[in-house]
PDB file of N, CA and C in Angstrom:
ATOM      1  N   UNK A   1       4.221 -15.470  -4.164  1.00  0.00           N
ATOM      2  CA  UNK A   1       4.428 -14.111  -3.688  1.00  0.00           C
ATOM      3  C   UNK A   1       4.508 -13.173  -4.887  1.00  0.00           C
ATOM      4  N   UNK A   2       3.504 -11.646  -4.649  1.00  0.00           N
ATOM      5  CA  UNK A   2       3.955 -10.890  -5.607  1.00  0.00           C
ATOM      6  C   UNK A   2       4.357  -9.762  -4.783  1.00  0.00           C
ATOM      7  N   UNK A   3       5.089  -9.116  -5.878  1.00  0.00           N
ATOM      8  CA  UNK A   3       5.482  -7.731  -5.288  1.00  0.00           C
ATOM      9  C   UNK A   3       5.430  -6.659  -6.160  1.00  0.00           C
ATOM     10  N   UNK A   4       4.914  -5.262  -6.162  1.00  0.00           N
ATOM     11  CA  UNK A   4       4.928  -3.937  -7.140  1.00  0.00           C
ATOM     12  C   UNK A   4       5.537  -2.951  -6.788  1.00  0.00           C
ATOM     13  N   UNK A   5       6.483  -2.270  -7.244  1.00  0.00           N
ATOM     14  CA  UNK A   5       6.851  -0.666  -6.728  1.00  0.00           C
ATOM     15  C   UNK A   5       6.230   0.316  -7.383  1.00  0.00           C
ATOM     16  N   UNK A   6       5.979   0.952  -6.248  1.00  0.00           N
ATOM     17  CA  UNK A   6       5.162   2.557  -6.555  1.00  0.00           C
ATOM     18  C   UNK A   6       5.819   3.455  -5.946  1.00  0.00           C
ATOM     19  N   UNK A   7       5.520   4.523  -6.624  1.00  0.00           N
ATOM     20  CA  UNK A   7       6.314   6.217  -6.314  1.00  0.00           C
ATOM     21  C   UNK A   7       4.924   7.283  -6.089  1.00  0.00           C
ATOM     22  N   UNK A   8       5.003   7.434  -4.190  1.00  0.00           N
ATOM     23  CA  UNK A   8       4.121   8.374  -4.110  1.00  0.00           C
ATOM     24  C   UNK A   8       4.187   9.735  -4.954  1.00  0.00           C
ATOM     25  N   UNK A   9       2.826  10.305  -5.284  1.00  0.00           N
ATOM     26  CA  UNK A   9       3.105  11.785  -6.084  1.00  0.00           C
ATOM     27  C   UNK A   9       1.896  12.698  -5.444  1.00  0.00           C
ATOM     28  N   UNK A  10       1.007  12.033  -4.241  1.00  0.00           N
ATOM     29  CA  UNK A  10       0.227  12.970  -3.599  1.00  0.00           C
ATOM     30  C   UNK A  10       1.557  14.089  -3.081  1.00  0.00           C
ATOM     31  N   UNK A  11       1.229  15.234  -2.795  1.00  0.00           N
ATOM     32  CA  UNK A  11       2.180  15.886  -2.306  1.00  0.00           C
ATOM     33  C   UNK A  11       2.189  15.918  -0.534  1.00  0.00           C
ATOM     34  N   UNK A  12       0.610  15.273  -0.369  1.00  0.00           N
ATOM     35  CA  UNK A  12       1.067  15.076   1.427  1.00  0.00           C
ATOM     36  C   UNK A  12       1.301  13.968   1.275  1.00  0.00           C
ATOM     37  N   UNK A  13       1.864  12.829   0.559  1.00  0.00           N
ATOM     38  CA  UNK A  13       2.420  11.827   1.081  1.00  0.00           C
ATOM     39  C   UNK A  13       1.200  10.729   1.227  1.00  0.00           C
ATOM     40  N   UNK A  14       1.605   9.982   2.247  1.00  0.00           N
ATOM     41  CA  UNK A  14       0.292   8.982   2.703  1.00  0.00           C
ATOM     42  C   UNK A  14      -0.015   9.086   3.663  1.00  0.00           C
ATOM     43  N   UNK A  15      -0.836   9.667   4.153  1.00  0.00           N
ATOM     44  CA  UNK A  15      -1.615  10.173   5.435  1.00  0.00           C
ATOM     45  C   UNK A  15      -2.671   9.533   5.460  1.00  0.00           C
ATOM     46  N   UNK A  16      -3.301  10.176   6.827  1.00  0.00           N
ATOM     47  CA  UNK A  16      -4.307   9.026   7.398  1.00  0.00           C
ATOM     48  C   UNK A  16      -5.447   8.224   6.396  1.00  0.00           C
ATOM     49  N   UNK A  17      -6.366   9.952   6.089  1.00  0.00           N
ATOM     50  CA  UNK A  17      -7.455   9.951   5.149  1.00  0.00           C
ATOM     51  C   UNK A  17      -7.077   8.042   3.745  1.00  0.00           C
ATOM     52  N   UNK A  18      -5.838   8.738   2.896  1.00  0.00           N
ATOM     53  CA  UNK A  18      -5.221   7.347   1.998  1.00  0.00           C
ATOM     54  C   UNK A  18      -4.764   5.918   2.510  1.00  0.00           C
ATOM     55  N   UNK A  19      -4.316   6.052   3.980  1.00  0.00           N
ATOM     56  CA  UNK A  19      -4.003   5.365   4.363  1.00  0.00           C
ATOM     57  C   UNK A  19      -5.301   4.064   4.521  1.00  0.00           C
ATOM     58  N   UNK A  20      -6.176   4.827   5.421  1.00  0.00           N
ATOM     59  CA  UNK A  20      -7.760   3.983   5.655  1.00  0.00           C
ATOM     60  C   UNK A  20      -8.235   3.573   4.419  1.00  0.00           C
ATOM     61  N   UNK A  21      -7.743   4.108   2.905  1.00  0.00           N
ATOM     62  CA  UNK A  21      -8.440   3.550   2.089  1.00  0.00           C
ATOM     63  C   UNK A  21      -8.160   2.572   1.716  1.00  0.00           C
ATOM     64  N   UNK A  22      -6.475   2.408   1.771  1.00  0.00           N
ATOM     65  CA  UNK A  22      -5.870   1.384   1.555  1.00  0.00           C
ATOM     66  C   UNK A  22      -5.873  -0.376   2.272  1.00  0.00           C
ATOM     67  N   UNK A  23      -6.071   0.331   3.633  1.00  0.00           N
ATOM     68  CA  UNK A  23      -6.411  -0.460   4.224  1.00  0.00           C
ATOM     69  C   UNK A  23      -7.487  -1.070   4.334  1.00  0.00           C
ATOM     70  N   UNK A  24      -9.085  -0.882   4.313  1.00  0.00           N
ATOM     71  CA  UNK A  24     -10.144  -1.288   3.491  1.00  0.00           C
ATOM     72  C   UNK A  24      -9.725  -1.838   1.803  1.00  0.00           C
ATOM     73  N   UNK A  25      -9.044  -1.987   1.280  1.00  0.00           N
ATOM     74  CA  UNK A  25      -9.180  -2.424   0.397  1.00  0.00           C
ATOM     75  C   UNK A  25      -8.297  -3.585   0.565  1.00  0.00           C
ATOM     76  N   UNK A  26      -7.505  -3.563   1.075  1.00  0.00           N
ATOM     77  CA  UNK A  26      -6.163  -4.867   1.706  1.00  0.00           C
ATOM     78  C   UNK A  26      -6.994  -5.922   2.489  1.00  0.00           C
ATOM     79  N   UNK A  27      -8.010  -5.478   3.088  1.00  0.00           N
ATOM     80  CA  UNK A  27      -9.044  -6.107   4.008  1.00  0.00           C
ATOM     81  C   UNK A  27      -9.636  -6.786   3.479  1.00  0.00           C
ATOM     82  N   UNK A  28     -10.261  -6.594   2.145  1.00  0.00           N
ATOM     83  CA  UNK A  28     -11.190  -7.324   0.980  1.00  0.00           C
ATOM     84  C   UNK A  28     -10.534  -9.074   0.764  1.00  0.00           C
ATOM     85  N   UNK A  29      -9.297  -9.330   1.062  1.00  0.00           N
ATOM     86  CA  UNK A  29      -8.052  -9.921   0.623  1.00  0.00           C
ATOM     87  C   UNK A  29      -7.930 -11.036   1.708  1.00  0.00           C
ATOM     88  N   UNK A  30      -7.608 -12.512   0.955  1.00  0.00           N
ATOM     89  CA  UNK A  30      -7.411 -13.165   2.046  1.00  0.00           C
ATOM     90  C   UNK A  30      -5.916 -13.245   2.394  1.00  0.00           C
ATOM     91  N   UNK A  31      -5.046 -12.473   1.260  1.00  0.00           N
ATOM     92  CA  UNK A  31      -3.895 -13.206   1.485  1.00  0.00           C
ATOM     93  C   UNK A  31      -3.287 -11.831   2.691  1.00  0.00           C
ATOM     94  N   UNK A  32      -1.695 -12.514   2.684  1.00  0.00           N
ATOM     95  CA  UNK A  32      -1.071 -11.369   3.845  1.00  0.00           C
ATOM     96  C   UNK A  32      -0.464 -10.379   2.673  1.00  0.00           C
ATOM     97  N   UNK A  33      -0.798  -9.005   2.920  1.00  0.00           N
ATOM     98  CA  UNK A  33      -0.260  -7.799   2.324  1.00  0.00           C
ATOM     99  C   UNK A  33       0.960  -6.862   3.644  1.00  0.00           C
ATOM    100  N   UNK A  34       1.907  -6.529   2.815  1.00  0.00           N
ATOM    101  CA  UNK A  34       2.843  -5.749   3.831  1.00  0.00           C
ATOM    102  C   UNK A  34       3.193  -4.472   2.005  1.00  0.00           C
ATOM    103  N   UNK A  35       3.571  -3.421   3.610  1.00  0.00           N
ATOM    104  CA  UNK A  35       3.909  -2.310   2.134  1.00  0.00           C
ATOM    105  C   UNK A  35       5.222  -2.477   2.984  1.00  0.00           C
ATOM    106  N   UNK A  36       6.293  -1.954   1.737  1.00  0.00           N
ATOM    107  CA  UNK A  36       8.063  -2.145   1.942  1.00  0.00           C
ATOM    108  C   UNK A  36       8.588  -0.751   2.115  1.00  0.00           C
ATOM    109  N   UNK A  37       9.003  -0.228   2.853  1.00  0.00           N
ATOM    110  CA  UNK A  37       9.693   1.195   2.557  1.00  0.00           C
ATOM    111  C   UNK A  37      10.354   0.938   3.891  1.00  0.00           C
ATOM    112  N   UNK A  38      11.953   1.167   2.718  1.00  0.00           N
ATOM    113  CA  UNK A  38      12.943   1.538   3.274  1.00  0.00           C
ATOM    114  C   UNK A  38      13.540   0.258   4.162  1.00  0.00           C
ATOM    115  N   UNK A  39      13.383  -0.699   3.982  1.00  0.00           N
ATOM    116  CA  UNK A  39      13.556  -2.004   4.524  1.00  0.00           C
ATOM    117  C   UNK A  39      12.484  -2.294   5.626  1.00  0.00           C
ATOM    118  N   UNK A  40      11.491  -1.819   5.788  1.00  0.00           N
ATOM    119  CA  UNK A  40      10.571  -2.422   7.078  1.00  0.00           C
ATOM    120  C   UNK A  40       9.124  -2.555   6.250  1.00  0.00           C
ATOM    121  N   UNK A  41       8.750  -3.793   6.643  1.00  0.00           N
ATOM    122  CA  UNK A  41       7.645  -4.310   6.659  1.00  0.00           C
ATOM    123  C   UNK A  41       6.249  -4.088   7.442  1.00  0.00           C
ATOM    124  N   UNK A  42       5.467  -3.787   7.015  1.00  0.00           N
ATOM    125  CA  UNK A  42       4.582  -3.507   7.475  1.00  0.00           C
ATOM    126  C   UNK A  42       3.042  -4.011   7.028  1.00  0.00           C
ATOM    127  N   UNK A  43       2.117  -4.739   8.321  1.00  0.00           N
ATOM    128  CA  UNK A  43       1.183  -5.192   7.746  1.00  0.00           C
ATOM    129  C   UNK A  43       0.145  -3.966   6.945  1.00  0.00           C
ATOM    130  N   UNK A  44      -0.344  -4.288   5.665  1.00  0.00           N
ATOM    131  CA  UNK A  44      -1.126  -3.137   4.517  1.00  0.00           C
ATOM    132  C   UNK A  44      -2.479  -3.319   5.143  1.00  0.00           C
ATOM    133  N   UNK A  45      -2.620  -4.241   6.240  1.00  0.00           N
ATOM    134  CA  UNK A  45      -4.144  -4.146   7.072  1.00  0.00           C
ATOM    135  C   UNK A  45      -4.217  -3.191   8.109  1.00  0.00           C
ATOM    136  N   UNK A  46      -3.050  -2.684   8.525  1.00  0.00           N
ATOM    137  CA  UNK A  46      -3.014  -1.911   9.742  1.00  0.00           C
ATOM    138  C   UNK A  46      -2.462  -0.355   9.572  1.00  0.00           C
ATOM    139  N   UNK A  47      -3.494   0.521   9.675  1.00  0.00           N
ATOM    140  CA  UNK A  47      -3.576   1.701   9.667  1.00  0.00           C
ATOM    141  C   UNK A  47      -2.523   2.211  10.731  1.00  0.00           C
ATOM    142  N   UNK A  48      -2.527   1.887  11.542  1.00  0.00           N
ATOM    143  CA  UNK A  48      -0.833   2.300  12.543  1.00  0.00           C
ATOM    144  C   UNK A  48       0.375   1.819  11.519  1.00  0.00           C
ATOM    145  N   UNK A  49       0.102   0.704  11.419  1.00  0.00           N
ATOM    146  CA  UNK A  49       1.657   0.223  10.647  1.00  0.00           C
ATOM    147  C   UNK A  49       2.041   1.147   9.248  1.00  0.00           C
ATOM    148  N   UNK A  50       0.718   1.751   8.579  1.00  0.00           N
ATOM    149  CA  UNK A  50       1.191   2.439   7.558  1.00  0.00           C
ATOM    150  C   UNK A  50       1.816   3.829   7.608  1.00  0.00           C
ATOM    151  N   UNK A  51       0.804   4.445   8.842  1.00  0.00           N
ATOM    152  CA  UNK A  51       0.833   5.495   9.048  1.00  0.00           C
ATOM    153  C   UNK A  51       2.541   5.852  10.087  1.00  0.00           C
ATOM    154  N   UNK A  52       2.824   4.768  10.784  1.00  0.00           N
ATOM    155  CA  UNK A  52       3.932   4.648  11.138  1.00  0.00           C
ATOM    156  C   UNK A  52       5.166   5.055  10.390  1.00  0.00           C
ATOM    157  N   UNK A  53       5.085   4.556   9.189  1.00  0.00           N
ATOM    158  CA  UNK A  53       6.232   4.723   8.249  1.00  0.00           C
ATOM    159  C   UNK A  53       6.703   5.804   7.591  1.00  0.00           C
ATOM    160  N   UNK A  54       5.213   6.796   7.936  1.00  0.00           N
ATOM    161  CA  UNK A  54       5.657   8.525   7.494  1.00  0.00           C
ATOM    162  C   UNK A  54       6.210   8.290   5.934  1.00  0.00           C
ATOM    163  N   UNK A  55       5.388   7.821   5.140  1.00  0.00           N
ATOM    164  CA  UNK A  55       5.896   7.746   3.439  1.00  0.00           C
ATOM    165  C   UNK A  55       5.602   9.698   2.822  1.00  0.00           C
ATOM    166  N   UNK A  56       6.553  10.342   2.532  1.00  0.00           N
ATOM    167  CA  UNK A  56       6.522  11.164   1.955  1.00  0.00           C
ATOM    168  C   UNK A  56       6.662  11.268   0.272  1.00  0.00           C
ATOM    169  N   UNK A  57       5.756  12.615  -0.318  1.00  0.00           N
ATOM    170  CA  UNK A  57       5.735  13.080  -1.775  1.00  0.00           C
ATOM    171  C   UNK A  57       7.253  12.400  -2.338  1.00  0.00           C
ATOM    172  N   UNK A  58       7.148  11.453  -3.313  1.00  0.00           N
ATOM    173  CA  UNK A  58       8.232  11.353  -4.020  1.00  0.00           C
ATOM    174  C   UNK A  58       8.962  10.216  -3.736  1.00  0.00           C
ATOM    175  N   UNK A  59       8.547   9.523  -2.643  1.00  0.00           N
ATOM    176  CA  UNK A  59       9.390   8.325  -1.739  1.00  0.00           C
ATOM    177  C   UNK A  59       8.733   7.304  -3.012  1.00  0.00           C
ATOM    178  N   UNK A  60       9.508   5.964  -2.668  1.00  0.00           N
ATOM    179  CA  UNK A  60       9.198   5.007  -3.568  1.00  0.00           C
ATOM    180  C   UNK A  60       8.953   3.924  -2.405  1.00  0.00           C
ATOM    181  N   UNK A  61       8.177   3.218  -2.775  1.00  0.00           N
ATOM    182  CA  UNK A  61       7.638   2.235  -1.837  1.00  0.00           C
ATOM    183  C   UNK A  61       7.229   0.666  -3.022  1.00  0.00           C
ATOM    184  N   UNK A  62       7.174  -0.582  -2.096  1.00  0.00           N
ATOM    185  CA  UNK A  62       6.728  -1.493  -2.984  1.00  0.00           C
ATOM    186  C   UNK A  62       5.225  -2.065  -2.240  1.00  0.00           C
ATOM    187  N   UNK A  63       4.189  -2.605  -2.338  1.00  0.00           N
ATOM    188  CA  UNK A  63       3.253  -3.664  -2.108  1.00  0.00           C
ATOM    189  C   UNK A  63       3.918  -4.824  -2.438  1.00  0.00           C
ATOM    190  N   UNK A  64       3.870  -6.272  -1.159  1.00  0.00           N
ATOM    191  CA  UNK A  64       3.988  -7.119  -1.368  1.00  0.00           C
ATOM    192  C   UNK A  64       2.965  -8.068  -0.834  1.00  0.00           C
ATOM    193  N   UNK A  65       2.648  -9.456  -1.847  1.00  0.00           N
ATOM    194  CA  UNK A  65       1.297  -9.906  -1.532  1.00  0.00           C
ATOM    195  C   UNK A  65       1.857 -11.427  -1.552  1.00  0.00           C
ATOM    196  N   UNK A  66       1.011 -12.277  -0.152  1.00  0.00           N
ATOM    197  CA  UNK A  66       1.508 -13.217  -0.494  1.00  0.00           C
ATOM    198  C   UNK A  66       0.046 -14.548  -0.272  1.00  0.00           C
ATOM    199  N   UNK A  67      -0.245 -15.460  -0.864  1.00  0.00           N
ATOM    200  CA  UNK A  67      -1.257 -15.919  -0.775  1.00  0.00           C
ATOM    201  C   UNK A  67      -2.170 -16.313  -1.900  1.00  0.00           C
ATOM    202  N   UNK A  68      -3.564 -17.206  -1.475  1.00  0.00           N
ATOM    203  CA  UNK A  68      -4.453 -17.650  -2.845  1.00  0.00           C
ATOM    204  C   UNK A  68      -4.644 -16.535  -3.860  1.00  0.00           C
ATOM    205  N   UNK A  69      -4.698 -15.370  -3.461  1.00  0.00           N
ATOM    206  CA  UNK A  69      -5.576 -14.196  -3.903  1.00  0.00           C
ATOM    207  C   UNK A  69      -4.435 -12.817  -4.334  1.00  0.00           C
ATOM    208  N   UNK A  70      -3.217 -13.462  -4.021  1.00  0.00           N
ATOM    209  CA  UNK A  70      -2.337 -12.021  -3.823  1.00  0.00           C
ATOM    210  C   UNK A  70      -2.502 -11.491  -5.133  1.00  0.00           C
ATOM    211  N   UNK A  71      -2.725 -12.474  -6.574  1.00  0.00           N
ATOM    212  CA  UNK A  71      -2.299 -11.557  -7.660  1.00  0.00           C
ATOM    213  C   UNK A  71      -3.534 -10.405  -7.610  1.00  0.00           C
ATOM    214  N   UNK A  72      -4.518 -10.839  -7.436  1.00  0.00           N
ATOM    215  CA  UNK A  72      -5.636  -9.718  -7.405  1.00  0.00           C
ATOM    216  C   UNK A  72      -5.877  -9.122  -6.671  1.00  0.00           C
ATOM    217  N   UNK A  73      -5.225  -8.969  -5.386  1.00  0.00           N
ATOM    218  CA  UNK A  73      -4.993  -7.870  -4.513  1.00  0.00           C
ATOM    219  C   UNK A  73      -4.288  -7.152  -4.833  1.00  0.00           C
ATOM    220  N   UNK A  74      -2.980  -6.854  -5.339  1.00  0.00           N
ATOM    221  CA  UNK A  74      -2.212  -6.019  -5.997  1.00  0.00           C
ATOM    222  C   UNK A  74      -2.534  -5.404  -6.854  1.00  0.00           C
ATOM    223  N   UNK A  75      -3.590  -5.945  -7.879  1.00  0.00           N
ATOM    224  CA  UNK A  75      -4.245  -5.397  -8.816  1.00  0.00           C
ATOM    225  C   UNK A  75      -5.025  -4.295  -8.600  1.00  0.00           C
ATOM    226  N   UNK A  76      -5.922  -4.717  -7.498  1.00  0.00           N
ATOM    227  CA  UNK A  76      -6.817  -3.817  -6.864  1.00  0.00           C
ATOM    228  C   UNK A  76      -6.116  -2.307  -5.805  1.00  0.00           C
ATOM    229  N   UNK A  77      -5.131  -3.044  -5.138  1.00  0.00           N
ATOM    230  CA  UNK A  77      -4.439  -1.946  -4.710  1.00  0.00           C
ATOM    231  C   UNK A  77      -3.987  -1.023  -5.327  1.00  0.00           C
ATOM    232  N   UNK A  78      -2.988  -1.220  -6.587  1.00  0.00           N
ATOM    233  CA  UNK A  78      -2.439  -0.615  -7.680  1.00  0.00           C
ATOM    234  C   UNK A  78      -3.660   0.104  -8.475  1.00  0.00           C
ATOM    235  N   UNK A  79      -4.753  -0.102  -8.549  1.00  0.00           N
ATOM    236  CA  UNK A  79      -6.249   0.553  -8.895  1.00  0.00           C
ATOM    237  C   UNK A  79      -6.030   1.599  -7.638  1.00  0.00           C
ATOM    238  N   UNK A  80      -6.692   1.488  -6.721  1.00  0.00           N
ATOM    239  CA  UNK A  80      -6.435   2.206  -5.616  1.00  0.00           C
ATOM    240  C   UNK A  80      -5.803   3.319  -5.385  1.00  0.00           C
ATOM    241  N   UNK A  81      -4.575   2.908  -5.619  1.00  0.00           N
ATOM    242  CA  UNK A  81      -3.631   3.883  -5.559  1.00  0.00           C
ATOM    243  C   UNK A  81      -3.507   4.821  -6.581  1.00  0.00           C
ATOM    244  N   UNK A  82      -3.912   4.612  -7.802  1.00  0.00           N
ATOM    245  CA  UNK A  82      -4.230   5.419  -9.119  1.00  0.00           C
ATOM    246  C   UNK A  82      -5.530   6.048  -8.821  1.00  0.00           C
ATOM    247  N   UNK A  83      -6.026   5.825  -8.529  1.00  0.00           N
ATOM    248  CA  UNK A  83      -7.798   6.225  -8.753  1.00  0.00           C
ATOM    249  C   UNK A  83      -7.291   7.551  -7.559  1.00  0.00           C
ATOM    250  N   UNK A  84      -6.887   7.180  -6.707  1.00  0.00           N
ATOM    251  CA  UNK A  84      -6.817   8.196  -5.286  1.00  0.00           C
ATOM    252  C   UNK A  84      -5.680   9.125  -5.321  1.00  0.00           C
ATOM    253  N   UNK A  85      -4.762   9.187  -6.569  1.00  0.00           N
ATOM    254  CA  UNK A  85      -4.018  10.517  -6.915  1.00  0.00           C
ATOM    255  C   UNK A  85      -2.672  10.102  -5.910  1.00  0.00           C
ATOM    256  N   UNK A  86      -2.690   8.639  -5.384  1.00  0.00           N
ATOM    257  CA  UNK A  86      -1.563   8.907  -4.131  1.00  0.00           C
ATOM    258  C   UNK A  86      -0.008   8.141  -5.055  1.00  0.00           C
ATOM    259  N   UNK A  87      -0.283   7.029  -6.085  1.00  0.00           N
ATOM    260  CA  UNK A  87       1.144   6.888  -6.478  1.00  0.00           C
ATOM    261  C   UNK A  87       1.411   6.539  -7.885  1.00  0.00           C
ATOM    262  N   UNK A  88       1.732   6.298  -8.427  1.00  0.00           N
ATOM    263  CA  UNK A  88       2.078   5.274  -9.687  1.00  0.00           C
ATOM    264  C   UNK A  88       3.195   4.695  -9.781  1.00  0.00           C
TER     265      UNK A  88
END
């Protein structure tokens, strides 16, 4: 199992548009991905489950990966999430 914390700095937060990207890229992945905020789990494949969680500008959140492939899913996510202005 891995796990990363990130601190959104888009100022809308994670909305749909970031959300779908994320999720296409979690998809690439064989292992199971969940994002952590605020104690609830949520599968990082499912665009409801992210969008559910209402992550706002400034919130801190973690990716957790678990599986053959997790270290390089995190990698790629953590790419992701830099490239798309949404956390570091």
């Amino acid at each position: 199992m891995s796990e990363k914390q990130f601190t959104v700095i888009d100022e809308a937060g994670i909305h749909a548009r970031p959300a779908s990207v994320l999720v296409s890229t979690a998809n690439k992945f064989e292992s199971d991905i969940f994002l952590v905020y605020k104690g609830k789990d949520v599968n990082l494949k499912s665009i409801l489950g992210i969008m559910s969680l209402g992550i706002g500008s400034g919130e801190e959140f973690s990716v957790r990966a678990e599986g053959a492939d997790a270290e390089k899913a995190l990698e790629e996510l953590e790419k992701t999430l830099q490239n798309e202005g949404l956390a570091n």
